[in-house]
N, C-alpha and C. Protein backbone atom coordinates (compact mmCIF):
# COMPACT_ATOMS: atom_id res chain seq x y z
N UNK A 1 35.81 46.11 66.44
CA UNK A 1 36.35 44.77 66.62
C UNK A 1 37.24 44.73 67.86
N UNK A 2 37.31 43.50 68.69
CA UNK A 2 38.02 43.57 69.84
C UNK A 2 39.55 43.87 69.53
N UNK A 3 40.26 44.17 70.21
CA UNK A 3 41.74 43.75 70.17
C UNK A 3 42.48 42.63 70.94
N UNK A 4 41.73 42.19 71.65
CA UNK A 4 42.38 41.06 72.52
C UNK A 4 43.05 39.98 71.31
N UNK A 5 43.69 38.96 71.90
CA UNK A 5 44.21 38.02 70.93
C UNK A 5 43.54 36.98 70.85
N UNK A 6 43.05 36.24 69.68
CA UNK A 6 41.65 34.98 69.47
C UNK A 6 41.48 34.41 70.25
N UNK A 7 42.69 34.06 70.93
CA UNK A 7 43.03 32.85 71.57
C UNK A 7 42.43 32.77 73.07
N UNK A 8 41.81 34.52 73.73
CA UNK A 8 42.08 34.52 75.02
C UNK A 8 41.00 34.92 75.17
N UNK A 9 40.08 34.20 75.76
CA UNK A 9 38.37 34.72 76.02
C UNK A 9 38.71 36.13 76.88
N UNK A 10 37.13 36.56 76.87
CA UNK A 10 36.94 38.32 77.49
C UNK A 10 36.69 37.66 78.61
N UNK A 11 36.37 36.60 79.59
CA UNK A 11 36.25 35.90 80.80
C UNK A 11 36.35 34.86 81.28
N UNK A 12 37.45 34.43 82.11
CA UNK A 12 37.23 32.75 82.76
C UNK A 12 37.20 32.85 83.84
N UNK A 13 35.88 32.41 84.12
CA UNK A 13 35.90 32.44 85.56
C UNK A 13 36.47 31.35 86.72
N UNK A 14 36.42 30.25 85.75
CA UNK A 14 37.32 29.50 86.47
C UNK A 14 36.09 28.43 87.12
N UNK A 15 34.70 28.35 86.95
CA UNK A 15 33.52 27.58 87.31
C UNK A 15 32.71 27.36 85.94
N UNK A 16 32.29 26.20 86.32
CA UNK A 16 31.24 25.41 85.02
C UNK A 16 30.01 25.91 85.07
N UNK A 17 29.05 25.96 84.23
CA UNK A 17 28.00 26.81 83.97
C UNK A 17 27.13 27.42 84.93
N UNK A 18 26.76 26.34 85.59
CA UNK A 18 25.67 25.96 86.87
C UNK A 18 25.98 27.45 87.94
N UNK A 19 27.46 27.68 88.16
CA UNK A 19 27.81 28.85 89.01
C UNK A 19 28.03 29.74 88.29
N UNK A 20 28.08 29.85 87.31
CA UNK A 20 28.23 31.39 86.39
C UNK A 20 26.83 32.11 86.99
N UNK A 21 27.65 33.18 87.53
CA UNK A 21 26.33 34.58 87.83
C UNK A 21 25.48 35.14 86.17
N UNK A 22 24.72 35.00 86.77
CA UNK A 22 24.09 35.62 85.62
C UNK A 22 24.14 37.00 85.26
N UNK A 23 24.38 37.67 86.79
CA UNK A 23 24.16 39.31 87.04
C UNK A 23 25.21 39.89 86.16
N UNK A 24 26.43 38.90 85.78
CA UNK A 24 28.11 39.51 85.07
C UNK A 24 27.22 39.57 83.47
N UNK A 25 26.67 39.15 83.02
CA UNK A 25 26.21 39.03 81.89
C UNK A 25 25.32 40.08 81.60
N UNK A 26 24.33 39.97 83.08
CA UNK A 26 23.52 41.73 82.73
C UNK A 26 24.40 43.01 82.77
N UNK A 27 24.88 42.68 83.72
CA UNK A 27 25.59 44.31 83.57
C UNK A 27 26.68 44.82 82.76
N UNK A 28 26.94 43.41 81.74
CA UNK A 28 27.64 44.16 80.83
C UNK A 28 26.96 44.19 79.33
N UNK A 29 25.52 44.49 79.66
CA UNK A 29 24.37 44.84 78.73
C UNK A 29 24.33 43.13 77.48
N UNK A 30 24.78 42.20 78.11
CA UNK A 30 24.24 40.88 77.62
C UNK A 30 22.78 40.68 77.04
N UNK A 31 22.60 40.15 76.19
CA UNK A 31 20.95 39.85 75.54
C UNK A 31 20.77 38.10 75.35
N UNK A 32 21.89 38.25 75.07
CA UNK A 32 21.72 36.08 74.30
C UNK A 32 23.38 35.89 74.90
N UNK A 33 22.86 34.55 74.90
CA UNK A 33 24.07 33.94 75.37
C UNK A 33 24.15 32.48 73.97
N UNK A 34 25.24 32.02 73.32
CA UNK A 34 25.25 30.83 72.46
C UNK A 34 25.68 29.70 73.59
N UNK A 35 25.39 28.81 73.86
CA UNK A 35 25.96 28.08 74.72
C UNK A 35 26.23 26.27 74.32
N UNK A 36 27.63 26.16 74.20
CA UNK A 36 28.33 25.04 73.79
C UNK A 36 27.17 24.10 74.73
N UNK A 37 27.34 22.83 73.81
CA UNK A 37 26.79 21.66 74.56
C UNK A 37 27.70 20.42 75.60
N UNK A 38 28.70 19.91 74.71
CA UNK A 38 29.76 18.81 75.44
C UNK A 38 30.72 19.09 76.28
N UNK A 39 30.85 19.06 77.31
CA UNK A 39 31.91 19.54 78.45
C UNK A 39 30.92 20.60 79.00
N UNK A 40 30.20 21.37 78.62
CA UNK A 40 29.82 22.64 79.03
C UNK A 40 28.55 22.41 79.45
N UNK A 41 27.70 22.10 79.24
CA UNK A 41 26.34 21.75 80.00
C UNK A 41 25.96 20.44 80.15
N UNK A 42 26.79 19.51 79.33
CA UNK A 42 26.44 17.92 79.73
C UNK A 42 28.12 17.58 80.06
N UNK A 43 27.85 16.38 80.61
CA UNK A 43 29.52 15.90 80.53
C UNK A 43 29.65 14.71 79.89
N UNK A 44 30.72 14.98 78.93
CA UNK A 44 31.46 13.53 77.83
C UNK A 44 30.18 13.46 77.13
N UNK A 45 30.03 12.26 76.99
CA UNK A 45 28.74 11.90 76.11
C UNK A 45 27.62 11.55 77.03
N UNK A 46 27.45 11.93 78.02
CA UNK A 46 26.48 12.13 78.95
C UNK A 46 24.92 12.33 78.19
N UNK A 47 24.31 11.71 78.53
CA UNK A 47 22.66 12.74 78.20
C UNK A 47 21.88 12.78 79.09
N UNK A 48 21.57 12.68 80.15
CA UNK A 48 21.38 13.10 81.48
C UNK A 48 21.79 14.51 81.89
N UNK A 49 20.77 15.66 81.58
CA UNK A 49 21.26 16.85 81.95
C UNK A 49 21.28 16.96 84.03
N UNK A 50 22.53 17.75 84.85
CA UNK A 50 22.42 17.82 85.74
C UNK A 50 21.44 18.60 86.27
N UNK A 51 20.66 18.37 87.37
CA UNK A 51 19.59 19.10 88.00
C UNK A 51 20.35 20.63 87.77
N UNK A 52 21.32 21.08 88.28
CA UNK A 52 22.05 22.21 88.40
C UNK A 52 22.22 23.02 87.39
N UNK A 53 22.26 22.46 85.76
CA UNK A 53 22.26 23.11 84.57
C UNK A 53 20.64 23.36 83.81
N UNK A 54 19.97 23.02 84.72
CA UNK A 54 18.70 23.02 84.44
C UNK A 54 18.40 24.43 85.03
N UNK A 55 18.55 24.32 86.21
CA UNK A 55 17.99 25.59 87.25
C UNK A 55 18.47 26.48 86.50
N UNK A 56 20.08 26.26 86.10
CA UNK A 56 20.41 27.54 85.87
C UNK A 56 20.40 28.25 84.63
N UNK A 57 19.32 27.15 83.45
CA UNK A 57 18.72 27.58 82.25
C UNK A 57 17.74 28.36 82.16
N UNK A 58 17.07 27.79 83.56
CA UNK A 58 15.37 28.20 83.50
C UNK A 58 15.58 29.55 83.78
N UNK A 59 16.81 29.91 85.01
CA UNK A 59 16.74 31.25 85.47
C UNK A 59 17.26 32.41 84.20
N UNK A 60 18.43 31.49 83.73
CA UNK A 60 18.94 32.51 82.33
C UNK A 60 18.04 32.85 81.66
N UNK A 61 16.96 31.93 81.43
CA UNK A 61 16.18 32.49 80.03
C UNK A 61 15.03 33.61 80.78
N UNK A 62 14.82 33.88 81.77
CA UNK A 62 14.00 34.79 82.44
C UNK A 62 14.87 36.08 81.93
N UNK A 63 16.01 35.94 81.75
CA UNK A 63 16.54 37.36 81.21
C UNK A 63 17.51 37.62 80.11
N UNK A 64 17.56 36.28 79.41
CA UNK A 64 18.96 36.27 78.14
C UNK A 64 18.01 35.58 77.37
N UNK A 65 18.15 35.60 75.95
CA UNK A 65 17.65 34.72 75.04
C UNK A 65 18.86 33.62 75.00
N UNK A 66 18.76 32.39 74.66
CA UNK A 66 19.50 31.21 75.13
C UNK A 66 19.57 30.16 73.24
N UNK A 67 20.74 30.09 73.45
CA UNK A 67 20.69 29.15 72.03
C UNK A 67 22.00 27.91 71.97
N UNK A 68 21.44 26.73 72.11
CA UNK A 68 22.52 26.29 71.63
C UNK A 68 23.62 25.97 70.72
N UNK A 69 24.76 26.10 70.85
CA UNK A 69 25.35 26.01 69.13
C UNK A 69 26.52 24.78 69.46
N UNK A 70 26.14 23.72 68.95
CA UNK A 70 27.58 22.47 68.76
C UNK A 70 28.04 22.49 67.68
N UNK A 71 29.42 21.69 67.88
CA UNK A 71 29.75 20.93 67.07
C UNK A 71 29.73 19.09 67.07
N UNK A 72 28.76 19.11 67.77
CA UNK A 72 28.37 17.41 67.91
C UNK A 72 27.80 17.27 66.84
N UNK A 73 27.73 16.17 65.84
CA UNK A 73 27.03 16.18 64.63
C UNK A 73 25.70 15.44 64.22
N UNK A 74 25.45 14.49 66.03
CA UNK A 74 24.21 14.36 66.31
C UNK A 74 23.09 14.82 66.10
N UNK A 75 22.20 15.31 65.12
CA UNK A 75 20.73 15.90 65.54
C UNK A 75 20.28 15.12 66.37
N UNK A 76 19.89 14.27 66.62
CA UNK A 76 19.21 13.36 67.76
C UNK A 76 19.73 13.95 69.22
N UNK A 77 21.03 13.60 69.04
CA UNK A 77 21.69 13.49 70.82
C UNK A 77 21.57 15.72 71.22
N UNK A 78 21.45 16.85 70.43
CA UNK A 78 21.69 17.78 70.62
C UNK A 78 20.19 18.32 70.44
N UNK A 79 19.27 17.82 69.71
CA UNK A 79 17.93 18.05 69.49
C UNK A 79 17.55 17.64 70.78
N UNK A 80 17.53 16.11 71.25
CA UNK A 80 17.12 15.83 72.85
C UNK A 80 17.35 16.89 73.77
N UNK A 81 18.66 17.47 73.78
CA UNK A 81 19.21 18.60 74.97
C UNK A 81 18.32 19.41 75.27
N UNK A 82 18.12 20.02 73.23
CA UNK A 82 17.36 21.20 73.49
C UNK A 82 16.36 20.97 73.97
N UNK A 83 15.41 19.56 72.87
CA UNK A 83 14.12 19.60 73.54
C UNK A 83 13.88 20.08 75.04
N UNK A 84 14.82 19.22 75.98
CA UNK A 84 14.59 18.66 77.70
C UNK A 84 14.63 20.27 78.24
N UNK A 85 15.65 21.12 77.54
CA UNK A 85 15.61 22.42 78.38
C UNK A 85 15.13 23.77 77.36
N UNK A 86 13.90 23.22 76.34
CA UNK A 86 12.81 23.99 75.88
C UNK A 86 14.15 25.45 74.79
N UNK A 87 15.30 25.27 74.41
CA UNK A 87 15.68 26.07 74.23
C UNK A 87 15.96 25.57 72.04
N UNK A 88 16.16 26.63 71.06
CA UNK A 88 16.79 26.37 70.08
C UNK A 88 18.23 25.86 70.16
N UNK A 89 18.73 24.88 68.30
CA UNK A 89 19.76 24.64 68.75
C UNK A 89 20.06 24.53 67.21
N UNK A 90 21.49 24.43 67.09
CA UNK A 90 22.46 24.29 66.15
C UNK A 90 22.89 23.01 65.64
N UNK A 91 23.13 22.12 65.20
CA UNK A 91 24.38 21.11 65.84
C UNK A 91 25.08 20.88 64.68
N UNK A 92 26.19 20.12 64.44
CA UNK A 92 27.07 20.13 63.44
C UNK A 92 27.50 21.56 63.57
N UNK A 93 27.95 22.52 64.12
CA UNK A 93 28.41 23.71 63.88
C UNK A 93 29.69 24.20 63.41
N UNK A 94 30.69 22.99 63.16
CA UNK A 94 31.98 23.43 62.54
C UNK A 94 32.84 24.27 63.31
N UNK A 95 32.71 24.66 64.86
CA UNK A 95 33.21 26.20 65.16
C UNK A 95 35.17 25.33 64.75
N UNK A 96 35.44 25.88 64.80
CA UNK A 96 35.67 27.37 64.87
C UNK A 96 35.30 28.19 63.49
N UNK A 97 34.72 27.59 62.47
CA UNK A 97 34.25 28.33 61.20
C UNK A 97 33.14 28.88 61.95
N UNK A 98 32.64 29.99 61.07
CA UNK A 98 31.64 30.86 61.64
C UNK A 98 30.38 30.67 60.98
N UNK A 99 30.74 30.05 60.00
CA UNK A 99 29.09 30.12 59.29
C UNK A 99 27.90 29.64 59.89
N UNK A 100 27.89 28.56 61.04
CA UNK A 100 26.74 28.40 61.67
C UNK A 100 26.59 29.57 62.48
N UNK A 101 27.38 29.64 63.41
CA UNK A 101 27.19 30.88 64.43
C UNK A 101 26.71 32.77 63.72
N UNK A 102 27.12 32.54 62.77
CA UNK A 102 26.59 33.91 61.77
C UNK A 102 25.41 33.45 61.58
N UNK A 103 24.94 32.62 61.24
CA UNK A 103 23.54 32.20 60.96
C UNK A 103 22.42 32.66 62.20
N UNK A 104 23.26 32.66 63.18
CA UNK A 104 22.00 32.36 64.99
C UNK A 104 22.12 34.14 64.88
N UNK A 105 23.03 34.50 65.10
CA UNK A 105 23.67 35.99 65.40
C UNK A 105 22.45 36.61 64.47
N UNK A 106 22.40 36.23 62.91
CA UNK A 106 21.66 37.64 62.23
C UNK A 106 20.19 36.58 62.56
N UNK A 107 19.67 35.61 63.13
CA UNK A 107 18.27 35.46 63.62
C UNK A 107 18.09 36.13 64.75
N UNK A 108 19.21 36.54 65.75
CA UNK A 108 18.99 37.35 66.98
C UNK A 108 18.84 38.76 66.81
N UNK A 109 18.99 38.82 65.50
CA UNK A 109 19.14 40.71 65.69
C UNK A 109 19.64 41.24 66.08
N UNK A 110 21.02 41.37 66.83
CA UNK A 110 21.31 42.24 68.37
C UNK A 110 22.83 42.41 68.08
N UNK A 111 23.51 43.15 68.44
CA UNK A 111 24.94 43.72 67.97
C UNK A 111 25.78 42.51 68.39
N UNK A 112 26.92 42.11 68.20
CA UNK A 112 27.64 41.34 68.41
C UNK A 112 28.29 41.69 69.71
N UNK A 113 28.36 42.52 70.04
CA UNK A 113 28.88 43.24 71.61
C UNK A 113 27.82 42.70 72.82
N UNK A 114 26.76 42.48 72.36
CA UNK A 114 25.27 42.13 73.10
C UNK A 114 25.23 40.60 72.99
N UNK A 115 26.23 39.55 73.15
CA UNK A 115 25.76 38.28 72.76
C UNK A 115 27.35 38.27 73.02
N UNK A 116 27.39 36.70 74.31
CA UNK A 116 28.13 35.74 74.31
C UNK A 116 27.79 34.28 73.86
N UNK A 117 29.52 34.26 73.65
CA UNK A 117 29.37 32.60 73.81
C UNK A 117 30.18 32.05 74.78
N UNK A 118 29.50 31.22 75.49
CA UNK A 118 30.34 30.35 76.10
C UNK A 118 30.58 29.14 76.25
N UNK A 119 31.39 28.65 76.50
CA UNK A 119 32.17 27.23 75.85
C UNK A 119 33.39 26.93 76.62
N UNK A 120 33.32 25.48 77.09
CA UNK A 120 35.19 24.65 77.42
C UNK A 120 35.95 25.08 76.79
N UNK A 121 36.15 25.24 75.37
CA UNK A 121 37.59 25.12 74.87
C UNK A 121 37.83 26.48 73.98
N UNK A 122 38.98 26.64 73.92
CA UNK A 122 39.69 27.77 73.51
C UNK A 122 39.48 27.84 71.71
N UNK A 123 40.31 26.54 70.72
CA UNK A 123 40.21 26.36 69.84
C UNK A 123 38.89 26.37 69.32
N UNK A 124 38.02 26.35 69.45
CA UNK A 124 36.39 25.95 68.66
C UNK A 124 35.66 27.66 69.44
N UNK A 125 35.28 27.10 70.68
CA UNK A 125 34.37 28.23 71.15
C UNK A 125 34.94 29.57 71.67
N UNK A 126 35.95 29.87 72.28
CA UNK A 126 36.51 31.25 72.66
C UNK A 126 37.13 31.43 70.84
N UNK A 127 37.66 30.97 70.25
CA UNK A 127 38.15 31.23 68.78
C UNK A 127 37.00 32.02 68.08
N UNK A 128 36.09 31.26 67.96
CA UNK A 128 34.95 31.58 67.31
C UNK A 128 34.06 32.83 67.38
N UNK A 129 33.86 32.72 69.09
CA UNK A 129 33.50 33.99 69.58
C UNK A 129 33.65 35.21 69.45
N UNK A 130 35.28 34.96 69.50
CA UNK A 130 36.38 36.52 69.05
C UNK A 130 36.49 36.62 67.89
N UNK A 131 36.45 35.57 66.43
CA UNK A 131 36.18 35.98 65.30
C UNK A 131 35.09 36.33 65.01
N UNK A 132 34.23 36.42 65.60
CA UNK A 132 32.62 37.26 65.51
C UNK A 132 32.64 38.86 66.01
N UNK A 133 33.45 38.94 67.51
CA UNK A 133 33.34 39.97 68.17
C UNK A 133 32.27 39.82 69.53
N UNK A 134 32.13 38.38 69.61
CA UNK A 134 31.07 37.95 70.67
C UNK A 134 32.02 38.14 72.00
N UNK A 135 30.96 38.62 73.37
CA UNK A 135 31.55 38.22 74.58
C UNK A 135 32.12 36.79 74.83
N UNK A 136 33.30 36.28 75.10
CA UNK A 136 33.76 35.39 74.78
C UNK A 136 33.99 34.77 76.64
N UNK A 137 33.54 33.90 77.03
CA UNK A 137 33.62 32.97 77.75
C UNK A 137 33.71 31.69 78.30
N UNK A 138 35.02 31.48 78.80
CA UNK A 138 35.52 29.99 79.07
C UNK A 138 35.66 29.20 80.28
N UNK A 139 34.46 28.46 80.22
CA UNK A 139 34.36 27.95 81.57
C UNK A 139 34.93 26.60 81.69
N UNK A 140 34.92 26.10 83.41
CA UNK A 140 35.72 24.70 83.34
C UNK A 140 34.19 23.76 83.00
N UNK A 141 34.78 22.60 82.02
CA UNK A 141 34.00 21.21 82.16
C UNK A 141 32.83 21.22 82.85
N UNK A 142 31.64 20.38 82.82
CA UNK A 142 31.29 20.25 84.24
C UNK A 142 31.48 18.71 84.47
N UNK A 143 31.45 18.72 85.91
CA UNK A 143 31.85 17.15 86.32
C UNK A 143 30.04 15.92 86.21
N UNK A 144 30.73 14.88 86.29
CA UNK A 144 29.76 13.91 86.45
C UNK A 144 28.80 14.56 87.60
N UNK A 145 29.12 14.96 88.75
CA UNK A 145 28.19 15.26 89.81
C UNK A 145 27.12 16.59 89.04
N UNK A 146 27.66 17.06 88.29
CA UNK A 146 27.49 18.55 88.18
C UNK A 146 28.47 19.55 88.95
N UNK A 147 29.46 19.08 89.59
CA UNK A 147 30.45 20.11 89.90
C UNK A 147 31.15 20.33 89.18
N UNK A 148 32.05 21.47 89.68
CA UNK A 148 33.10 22.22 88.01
C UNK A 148 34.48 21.26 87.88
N UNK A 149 34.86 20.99 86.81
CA UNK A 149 35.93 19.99 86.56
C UNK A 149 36.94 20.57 86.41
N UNK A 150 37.79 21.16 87.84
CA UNK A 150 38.96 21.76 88.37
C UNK A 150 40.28 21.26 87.03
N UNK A 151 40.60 20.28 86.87
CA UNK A 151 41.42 19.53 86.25
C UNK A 151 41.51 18.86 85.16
N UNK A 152 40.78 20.04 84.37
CA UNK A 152 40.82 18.89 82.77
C UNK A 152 41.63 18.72 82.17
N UNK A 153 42.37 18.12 81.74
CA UNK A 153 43.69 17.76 81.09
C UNK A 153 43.54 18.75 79.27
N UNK A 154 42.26 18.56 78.73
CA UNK A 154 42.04 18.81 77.23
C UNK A 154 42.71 20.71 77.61
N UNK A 155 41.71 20.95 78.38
CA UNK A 155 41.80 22.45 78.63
C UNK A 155 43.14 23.04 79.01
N UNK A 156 43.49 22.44 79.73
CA UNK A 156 45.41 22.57 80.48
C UNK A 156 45.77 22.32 79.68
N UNK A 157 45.91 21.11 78.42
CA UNK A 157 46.72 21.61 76.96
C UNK A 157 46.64 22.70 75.88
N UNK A 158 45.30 23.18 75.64
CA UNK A 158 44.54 24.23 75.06
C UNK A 158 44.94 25.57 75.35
N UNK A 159 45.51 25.55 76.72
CA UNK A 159 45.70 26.53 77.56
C UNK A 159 47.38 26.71 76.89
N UNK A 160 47.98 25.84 77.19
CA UNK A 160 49.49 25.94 76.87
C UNK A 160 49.68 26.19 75.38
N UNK A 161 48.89 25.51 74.40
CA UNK A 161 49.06 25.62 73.22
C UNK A 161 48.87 27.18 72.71
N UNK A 162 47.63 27.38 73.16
CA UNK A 162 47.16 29.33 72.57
C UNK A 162 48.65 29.88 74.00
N UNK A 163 49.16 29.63 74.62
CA UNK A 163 50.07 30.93 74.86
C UNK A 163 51.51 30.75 73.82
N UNK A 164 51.66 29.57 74.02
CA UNK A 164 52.39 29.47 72.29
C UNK A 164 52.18 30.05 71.24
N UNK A 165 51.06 30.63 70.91
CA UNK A 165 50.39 31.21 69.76
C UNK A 165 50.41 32.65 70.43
N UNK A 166 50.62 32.94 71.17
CA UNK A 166 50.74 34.30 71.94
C UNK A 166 49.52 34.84 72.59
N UNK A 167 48.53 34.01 73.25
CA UNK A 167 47.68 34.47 73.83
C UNK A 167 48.47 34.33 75.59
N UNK A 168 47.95 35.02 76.61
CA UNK A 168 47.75 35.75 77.44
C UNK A 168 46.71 34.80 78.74
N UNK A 169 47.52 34.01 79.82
CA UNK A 169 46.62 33.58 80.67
C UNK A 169 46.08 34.23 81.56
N UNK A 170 44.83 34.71 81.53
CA UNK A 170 44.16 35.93 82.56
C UNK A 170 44.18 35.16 83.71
C-alpha cells in the first residue's frame, strides 16, 4: 500500500489530458488508465468532445487499456462519450467510494500498481485512487478551446482544503 497521504496524487503535472505524455505512464510499467469524464476530458457539461482529447485517446489506447469511470449519473450523457471515443464506461460511480472502481480493477486483471486514475479533483478521483493503491493523477480542467484550465477556482479550493487535512503540495 502507498504511504503518501490520500489527499496528494503520485502526479500533477500541471496540464489537461490532451498534453499528458503518454511515455510517463509507460515507463512506469502502466497497463490501464481509469479516466474521469467532467472537467477532465469534456468541459462543464459540454458534449462536444475536443479534437485534442480524441487524438489523444486514439493514441493511448494503442498502448493502455482505457476505461471510463464517473460520477455523472447520466447513462445517456457518459454512454454518448464512450460511444464517440469507442472506449468502456462506468457512470454513477460514487468516487470517492470504491465499489464501482473495484468493480473495473478486478475486470482488468492487473495489479493495482499497473493502473491509474486520472481525474480534476482531489476529493473524488486522486482520493479514490489512493484508497485503491492506483497511480494517482491530477490534471488541470480542460478549457472550452481544449486548452488546459490554468485557473480553476474548484481545484485552488480542493487544493487548500486537503493541505488542511495534511496533504503536501508537490
Amino acid at each position: 500500500m502507498k504511504s503518501q497521504h490520500w489527499l496528494e496524487p503520485d502526479w500533477r503535472p500541471n496540464v489537461s489530458v490532451p498534453n499528458l505524455p503518454l511515455k510517463h505512464f509507460l515507463d512506469k510499467n502502466i497497463k490501464a488508465l481509469l479516466l474521469d469524464v467532467d472537467g477532465t476530458l469534456l468541459t462543464g457539461r459540454e458534449v462536444i468532445i475536443h479534437d485534442s482529447v480524441i487524438k489523444w485517446i486514439k493514441e493511448a489506447r494503442l498502448h493502455l487499456k482505457l476505461h471510463l469511470l464517473s460520477n455523472n449519473p447520466s447513462r445517456k450523457r457518459i454512454g454518448n462519450v464512450a460511444k464517440k471515443l469507442d472506449l468502456t464506461f462506468t457512470y454513477g460511480a460514487a468516487k470517492p467510494r470504491r465499489k464501482s472502481a473495484k468493480k473495473v480493477l478486478d475486470e482488468l486483471k492487473l495489479n493495482p500498481n499497473q493502473i491509474s486514475l486520472v481525474g480534476d479533483r482531489i476529493f473524488t478521483d486522486v482520493l479514490t485512487g489512493n484508497r485503491l493503491g492506483l497511480y494517482t493523477v491530477l490534471v488541470k480542467p480542460l478549457g472550452a478551446d481544449g486548452s488546459t484550465n490554468q485557473n480553476n477556482k474548484i481545484q485552488a479550493i480542493e487544493d487548500k482544503v486537503a493541505c488542511l487535512f495534511g496533504a503536501k503540495h508537490k
